[in-house]
PDB file of N, CA and C in Angstrom:
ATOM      1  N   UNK A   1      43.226 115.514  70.186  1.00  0.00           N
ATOM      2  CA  UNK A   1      43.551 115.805  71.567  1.00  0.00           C
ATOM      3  C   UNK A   1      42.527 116.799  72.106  1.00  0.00           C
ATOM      4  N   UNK A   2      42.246 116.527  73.551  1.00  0.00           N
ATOM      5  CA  UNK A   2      41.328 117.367  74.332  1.00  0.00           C
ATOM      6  C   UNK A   2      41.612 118.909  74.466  1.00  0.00           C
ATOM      7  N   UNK A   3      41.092 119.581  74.386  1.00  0.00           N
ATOM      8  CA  UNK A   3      41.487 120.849  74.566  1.00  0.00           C
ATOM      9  C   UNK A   3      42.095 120.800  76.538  1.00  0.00           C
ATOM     10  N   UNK A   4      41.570 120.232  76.882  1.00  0.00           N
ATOM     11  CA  UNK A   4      41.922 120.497  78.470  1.00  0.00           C
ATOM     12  C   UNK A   4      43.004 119.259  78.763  1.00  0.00           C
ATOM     13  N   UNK A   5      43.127 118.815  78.012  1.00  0.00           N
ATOM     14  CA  UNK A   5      44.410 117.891  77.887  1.00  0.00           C
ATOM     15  C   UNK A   5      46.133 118.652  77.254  1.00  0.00           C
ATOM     16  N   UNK A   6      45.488 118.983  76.290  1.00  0.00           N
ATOM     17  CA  UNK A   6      46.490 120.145  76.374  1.00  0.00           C
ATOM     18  C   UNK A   6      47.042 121.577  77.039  1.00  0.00           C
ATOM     19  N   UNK A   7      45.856 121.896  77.898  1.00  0.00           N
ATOM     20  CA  UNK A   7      46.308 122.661  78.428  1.00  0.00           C
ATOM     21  C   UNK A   7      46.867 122.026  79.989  1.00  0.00           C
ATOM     22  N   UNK A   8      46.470 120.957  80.439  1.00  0.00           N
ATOM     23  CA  UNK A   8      47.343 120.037  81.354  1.00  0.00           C
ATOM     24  C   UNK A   8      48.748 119.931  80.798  1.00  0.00           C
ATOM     25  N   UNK A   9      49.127 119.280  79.905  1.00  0.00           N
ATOM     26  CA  UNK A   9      50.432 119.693  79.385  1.00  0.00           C
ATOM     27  C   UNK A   9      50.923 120.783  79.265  1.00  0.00           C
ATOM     28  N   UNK A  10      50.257 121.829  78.762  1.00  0.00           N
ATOM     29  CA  UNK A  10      50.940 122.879  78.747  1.00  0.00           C
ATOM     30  C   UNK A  10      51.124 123.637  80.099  1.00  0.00           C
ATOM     31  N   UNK A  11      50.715 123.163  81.097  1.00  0.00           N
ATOM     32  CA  UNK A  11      50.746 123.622  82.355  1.00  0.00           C
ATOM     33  C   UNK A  11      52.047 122.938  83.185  1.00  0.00           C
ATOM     34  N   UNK A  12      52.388 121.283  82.285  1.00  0.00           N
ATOM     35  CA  UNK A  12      53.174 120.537  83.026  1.00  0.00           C
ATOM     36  C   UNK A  12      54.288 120.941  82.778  1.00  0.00           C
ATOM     37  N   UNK A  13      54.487 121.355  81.313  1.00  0.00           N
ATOM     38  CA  UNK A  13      55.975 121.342  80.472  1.00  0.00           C
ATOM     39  C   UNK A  13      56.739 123.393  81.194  1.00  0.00           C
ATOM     40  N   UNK A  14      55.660 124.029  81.324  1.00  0.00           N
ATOM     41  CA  UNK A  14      55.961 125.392  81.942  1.00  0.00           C
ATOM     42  C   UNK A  14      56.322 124.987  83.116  1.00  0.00           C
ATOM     43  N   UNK A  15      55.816 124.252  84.114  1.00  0.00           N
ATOM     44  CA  UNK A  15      56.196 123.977  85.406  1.00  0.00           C
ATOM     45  C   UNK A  15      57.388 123.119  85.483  1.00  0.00           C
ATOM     46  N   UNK A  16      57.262 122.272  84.920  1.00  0.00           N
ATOM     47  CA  UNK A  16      59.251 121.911  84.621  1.00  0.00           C
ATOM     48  C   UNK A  16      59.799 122.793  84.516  1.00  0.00           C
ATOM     49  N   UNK A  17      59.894 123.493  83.696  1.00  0.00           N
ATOM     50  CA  UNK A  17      60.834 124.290  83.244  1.00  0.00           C
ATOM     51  C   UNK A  17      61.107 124.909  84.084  1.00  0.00           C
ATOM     52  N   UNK A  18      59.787 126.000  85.118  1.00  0.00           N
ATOM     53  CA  UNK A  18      60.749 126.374  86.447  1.00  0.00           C
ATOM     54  C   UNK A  18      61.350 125.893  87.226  1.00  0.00           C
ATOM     55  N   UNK A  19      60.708 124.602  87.525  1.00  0.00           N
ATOM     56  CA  UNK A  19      61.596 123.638  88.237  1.00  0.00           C
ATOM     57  C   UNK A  19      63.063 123.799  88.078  1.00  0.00           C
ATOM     58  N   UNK A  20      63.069 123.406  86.768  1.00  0.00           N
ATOM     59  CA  UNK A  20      64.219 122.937  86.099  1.00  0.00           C
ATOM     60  C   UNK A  20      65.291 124.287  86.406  1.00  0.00           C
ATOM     61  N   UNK A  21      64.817 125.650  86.281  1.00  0.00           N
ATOM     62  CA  UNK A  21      65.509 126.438  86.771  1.00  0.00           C
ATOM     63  C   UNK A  21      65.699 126.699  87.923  1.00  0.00           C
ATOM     64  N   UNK A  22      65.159 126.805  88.831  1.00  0.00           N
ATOM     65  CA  UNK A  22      65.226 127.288  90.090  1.00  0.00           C
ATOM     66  C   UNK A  22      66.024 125.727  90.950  1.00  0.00           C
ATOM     67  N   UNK A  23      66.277 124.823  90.575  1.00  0.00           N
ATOM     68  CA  UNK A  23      67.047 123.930  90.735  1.00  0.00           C
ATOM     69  C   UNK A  23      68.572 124.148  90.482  1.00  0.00           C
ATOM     70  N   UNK A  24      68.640 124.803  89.235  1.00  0.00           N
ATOM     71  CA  UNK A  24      70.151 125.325  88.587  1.00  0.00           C
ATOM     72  C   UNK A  24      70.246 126.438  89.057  1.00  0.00           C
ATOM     73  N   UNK A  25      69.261 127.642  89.582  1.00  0.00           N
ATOM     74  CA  UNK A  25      69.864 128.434  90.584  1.00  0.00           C
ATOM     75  C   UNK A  25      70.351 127.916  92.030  1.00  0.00           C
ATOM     76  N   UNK A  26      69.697 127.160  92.465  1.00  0.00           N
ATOM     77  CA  UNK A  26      69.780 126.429  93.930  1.00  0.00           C
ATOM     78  C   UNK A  26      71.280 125.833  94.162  1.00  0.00           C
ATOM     79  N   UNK A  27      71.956 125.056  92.574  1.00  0.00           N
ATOM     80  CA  UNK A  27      73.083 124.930  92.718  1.00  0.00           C
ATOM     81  C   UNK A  27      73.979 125.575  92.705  1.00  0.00           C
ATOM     82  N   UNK A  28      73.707 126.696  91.576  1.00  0.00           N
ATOM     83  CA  UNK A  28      74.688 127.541  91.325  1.00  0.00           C
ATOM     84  C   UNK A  28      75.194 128.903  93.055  1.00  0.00           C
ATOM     85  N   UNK A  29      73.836 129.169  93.494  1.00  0.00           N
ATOM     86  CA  UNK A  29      74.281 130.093  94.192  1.00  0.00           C
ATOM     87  C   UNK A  29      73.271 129.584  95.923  1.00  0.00           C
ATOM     88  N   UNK A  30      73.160 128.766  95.524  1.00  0.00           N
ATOM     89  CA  UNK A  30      72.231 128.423  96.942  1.00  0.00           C
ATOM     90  C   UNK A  30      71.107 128.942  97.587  1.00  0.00           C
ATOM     91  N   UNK A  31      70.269 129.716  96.393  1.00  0.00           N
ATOM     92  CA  UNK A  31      69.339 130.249  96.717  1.00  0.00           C
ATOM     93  C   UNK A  31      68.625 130.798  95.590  1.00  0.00           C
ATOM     94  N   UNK A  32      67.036 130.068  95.730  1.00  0.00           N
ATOM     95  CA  UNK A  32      66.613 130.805  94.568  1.00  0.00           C
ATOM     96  C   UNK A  32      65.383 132.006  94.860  1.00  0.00           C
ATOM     97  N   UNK A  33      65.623 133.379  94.088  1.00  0.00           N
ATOM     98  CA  UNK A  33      64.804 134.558  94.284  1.00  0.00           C
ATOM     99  C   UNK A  33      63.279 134.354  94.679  1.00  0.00           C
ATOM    100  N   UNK A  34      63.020 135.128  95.039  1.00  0.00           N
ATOM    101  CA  UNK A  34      61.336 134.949  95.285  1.00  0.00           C
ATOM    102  C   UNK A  34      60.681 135.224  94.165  1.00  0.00           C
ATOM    103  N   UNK A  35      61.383 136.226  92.875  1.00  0.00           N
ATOM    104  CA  UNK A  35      60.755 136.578  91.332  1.00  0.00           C
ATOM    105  C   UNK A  35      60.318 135.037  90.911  1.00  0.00           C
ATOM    106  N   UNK A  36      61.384 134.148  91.275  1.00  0.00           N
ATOM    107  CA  UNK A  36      60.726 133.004  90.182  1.00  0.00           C
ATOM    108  C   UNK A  36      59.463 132.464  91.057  1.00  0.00           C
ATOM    109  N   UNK A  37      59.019 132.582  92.134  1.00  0.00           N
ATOM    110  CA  UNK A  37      57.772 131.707  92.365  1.00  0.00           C
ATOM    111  C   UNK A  37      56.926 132.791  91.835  1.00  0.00           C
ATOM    112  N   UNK A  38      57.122 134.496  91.900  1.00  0.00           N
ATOM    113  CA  UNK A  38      55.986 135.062  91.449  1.00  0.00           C
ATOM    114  C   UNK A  38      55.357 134.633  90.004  1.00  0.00           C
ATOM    115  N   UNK A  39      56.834 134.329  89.338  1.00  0.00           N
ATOM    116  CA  UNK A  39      56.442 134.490  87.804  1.00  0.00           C
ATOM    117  C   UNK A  39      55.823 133.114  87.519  1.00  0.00           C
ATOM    118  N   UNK A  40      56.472 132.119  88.183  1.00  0.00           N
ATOM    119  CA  UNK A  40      55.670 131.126  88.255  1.00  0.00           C
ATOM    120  C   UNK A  40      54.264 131.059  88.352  1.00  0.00           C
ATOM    121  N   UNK A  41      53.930 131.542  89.809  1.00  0.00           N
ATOM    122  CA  UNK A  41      52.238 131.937  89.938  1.00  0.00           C
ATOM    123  C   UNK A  41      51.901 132.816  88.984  1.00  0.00           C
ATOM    124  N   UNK A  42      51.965 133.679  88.156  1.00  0.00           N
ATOM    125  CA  UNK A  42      51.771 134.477  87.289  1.00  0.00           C
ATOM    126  C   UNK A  42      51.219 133.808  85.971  1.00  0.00           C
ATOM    127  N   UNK A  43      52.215 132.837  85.798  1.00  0.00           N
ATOM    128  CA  UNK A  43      52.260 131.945  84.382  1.00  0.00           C
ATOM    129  C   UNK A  43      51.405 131.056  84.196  1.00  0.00           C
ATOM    130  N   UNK A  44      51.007 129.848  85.650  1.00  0.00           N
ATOM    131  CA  UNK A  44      50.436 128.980  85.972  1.00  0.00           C
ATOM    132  C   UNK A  44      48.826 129.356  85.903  1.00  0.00           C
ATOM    133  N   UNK A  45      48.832 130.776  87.279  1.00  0.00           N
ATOM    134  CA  UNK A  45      47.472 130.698  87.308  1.00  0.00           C
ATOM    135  C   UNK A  45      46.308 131.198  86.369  1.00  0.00           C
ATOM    136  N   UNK A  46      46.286 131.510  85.587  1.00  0.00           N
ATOM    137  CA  UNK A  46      45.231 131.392  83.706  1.00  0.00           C
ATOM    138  C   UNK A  46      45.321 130.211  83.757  1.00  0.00           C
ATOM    139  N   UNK A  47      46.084 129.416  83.456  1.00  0.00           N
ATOM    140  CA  UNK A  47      45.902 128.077  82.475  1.00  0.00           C
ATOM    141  C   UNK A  47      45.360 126.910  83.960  1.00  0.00           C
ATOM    142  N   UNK A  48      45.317 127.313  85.084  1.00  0.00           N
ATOM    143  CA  UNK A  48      44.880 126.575  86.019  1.00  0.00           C
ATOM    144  C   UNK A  48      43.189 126.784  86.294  1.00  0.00           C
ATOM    145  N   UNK A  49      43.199 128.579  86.215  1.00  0.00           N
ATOM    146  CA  UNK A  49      41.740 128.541  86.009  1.00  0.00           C
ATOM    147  C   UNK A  49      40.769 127.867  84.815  1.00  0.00           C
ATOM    148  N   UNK A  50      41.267 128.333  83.961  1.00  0.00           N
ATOM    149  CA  UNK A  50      41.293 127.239  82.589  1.00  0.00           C
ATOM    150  C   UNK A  50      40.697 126.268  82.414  1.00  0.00           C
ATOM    151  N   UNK A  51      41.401 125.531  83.053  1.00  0.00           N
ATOM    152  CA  UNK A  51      41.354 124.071  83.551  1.00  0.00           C
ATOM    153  C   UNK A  51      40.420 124.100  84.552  1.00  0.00           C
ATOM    154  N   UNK A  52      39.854 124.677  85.232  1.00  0.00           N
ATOM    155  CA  UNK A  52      38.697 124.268  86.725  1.00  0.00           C
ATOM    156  C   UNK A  52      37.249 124.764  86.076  1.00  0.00           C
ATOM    157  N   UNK A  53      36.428 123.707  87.000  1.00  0.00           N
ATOM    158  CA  UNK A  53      35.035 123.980  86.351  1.00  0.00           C
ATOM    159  C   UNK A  53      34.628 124.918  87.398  1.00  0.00           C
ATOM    160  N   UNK A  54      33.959 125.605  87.685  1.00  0.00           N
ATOM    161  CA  UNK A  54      32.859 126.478  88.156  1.00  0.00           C
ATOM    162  C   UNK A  54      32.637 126.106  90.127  1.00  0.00           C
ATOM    163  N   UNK A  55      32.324 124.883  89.998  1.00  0.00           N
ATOM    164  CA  UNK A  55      32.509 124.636  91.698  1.00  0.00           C
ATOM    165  C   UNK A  55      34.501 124.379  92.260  1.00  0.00           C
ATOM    166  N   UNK A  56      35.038 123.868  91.165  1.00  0.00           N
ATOM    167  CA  UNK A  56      36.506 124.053  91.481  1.00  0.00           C
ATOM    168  C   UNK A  56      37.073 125.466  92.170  1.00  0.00           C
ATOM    169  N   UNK A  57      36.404 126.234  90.981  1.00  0.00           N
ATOM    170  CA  UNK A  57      37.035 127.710  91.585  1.00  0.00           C
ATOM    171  C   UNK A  57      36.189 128.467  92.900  1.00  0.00           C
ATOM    172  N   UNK A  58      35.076 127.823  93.113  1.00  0.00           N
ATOM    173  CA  UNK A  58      34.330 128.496  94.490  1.00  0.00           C
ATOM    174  C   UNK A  58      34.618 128.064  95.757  1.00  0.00           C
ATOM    175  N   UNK A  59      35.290 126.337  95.446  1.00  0.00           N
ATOM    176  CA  UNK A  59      35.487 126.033  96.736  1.00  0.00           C
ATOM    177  C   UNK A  59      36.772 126.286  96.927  1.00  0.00           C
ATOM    178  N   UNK A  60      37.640 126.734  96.042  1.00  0.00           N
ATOM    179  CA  UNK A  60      39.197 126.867  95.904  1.00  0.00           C
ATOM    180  C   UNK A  60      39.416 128.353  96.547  1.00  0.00           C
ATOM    181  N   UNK A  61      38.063 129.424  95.967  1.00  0.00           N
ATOM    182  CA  UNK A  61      38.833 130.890  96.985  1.00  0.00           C
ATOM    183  C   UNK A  61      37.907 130.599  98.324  1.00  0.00           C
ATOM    184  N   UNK A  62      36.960 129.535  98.251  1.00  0.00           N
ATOM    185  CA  UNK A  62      36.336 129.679 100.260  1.00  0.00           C
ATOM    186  C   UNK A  62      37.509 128.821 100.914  1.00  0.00           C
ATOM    187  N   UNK A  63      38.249 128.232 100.221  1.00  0.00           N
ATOM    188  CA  UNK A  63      39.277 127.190 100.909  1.00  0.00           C
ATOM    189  C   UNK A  63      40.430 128.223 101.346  1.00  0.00           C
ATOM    190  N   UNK A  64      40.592 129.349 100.540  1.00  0.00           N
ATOM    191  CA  UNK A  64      41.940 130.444 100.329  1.00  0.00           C
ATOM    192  C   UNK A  64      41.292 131.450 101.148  1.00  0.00           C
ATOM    193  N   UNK A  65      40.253 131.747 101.298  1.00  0.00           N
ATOM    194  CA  UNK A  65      39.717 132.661 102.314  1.00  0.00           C
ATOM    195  C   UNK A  65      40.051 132.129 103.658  1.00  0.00           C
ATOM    196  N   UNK A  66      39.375 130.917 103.769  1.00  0.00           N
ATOM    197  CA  UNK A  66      39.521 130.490 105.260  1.00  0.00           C
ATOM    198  C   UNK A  66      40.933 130.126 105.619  1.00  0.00           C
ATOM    199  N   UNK A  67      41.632 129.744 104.593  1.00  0.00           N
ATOM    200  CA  UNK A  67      43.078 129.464 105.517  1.00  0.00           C
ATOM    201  C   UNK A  67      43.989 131.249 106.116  1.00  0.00           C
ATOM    202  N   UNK A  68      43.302 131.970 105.059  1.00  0.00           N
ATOM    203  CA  UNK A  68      44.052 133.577 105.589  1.00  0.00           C
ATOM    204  C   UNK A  68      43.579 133.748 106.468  1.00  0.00           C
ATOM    205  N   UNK A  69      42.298 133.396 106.901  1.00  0.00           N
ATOM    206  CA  UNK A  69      41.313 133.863 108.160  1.00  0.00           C
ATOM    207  C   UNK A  69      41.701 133.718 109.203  1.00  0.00           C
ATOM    208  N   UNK A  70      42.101 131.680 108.872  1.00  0.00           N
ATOM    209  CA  UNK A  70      43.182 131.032 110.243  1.00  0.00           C
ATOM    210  C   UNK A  70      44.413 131.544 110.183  1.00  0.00           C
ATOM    211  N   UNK A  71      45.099 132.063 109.468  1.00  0.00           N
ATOM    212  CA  UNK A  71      46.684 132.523 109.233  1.00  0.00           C
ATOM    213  C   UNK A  71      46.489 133.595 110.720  1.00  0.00           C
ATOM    214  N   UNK A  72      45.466 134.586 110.090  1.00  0.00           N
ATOM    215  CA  UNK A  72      45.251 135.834 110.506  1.00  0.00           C
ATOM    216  C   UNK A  72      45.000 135.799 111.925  1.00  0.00           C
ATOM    217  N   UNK A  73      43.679 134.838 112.132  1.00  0.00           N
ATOM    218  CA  UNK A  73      43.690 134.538 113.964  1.00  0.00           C
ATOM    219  C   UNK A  73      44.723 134.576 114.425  1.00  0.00           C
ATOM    220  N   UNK A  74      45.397 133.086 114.159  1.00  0.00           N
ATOM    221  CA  UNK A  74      46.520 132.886 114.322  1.00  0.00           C
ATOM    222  C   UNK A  74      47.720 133.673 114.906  1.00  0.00           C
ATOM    223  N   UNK A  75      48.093 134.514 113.976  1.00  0.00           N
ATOM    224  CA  UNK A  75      48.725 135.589 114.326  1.00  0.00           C
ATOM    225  C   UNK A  75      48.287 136.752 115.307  1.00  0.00           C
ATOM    226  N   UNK A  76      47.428 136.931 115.122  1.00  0.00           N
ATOM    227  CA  UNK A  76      46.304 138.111 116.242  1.00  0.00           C
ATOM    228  C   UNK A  76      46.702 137.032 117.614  1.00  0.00           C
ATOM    229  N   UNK A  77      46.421 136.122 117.832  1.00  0.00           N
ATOM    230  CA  UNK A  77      46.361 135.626 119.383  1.00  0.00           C
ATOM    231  C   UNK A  77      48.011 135.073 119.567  1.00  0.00           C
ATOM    232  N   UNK A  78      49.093 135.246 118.762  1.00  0.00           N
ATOM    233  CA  UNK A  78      50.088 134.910 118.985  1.00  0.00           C
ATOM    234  C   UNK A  78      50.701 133.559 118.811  1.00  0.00           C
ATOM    235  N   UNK A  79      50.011 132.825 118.017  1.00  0.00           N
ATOM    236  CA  UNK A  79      50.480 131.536 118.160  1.00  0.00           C
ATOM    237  C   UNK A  79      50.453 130.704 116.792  1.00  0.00           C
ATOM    238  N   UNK A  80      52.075 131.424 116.625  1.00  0.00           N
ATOM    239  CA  UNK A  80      52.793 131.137 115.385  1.00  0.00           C
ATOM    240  C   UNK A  80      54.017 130.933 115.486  1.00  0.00           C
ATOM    241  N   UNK A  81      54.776 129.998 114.019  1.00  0.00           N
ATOM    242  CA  UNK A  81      56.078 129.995 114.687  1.00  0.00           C
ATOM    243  C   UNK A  81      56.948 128.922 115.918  1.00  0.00           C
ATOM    244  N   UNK A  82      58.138 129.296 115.193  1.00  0.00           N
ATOM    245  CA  UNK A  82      58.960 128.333 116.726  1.00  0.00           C
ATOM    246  C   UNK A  82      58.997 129.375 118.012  1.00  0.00           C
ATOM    247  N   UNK A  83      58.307 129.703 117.715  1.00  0.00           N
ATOM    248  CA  UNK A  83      58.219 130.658 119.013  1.00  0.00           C
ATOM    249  C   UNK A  83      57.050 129.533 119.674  1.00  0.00           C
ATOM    250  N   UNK A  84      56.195 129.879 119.474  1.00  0.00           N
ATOM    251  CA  UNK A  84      54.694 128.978 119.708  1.00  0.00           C
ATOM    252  C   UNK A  84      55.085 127.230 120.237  1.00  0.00           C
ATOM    253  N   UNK A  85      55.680 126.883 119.133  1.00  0.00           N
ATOM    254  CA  UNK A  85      56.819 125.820 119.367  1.00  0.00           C
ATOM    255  C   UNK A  85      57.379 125.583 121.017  1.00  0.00           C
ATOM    256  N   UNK A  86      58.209 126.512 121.171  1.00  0.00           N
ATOM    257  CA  UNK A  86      58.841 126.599 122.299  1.00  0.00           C
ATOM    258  C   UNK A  86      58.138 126.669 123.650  1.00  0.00           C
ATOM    259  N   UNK A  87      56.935 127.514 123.314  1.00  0.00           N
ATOM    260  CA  UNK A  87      56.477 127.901 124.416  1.00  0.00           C
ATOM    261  C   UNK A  87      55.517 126.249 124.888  1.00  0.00           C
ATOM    262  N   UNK A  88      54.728 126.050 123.769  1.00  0.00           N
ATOM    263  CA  UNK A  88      54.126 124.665 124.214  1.00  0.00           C
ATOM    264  C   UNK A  88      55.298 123.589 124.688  1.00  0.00           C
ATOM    265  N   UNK A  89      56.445 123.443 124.484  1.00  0.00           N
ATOM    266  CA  UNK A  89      57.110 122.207 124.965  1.00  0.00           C
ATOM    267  C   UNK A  89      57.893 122.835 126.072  1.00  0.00           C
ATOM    268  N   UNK A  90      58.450 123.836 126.501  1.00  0.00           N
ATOM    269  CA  UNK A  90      58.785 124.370 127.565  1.00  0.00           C
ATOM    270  C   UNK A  90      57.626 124.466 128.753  1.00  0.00           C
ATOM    271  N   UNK A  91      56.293 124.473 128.659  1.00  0.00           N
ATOM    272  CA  UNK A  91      55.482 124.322 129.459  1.00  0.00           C
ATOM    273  C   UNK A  91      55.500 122.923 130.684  1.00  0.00           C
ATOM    274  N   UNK A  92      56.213 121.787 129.870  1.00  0.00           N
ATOM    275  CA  UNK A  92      55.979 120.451 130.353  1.00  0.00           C
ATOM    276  C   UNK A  92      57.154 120.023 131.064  1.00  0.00           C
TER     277      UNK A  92
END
C-alpha cells in the first residue's frame, strides 16, 4: 500500500468518526458544539497537508487569502447577510 493511500484512509476513517458523532449529538440534543469542528480541523489538517504537493498548498492559502479579503470587503461596505438580502429585493 501507498503511503499516501493510507494516509487518505486514515483521513477518511477519522472523518467518519466525527461525522458519526456529531450526528449522535445532533440527535441526542439538537445541536452540535463548535469544539467538535475545531477538533476536527485540528485532527484533519496534518494529514491533509500531508497529502498535498507543493503547488496544492500555494494555491490553497492564495485561494484562503482571497476569500477573507472578499469576506472582509464585504463586510467593510456592508453587504452581508439577510440583511443585504432584504435590502436588494425590497428595492424592486
Amino acid at each position: 500500500m501507498q503511503p499516501l493511500t493510507l494516509v487518505y484512509l486514515l483521513k477518511l476513517s477519522i472523518a467518519t468518526t466525527f461525522l458519526v458523532y456529531s450526528s449522535f449529538l445532533d440527535l441526542k440534543e439538537r445541536r452540535v458544539p463548535n469544539r467538535v469542528w475545531k477538533w476536527m480541523l485540528i485532527t484533519l489538517s496534518p494529514l491533509t497537508i500531508a497529502e498535498a504537493n507543493t503547488n496544492q498548498l500555494i494555491f490553497g492559502a492564495a485561494g484562503s487569502a482571497y476569500m477573507v479579503f472578499l469576506a472582509y470587503l464585504f463586510y467593510r461596505i456592508g453587504a452581508w447577510g439577510a440583511l443585504m438580502q432584504r435590502q436588494l429585493w425590497s428595492s424592486h
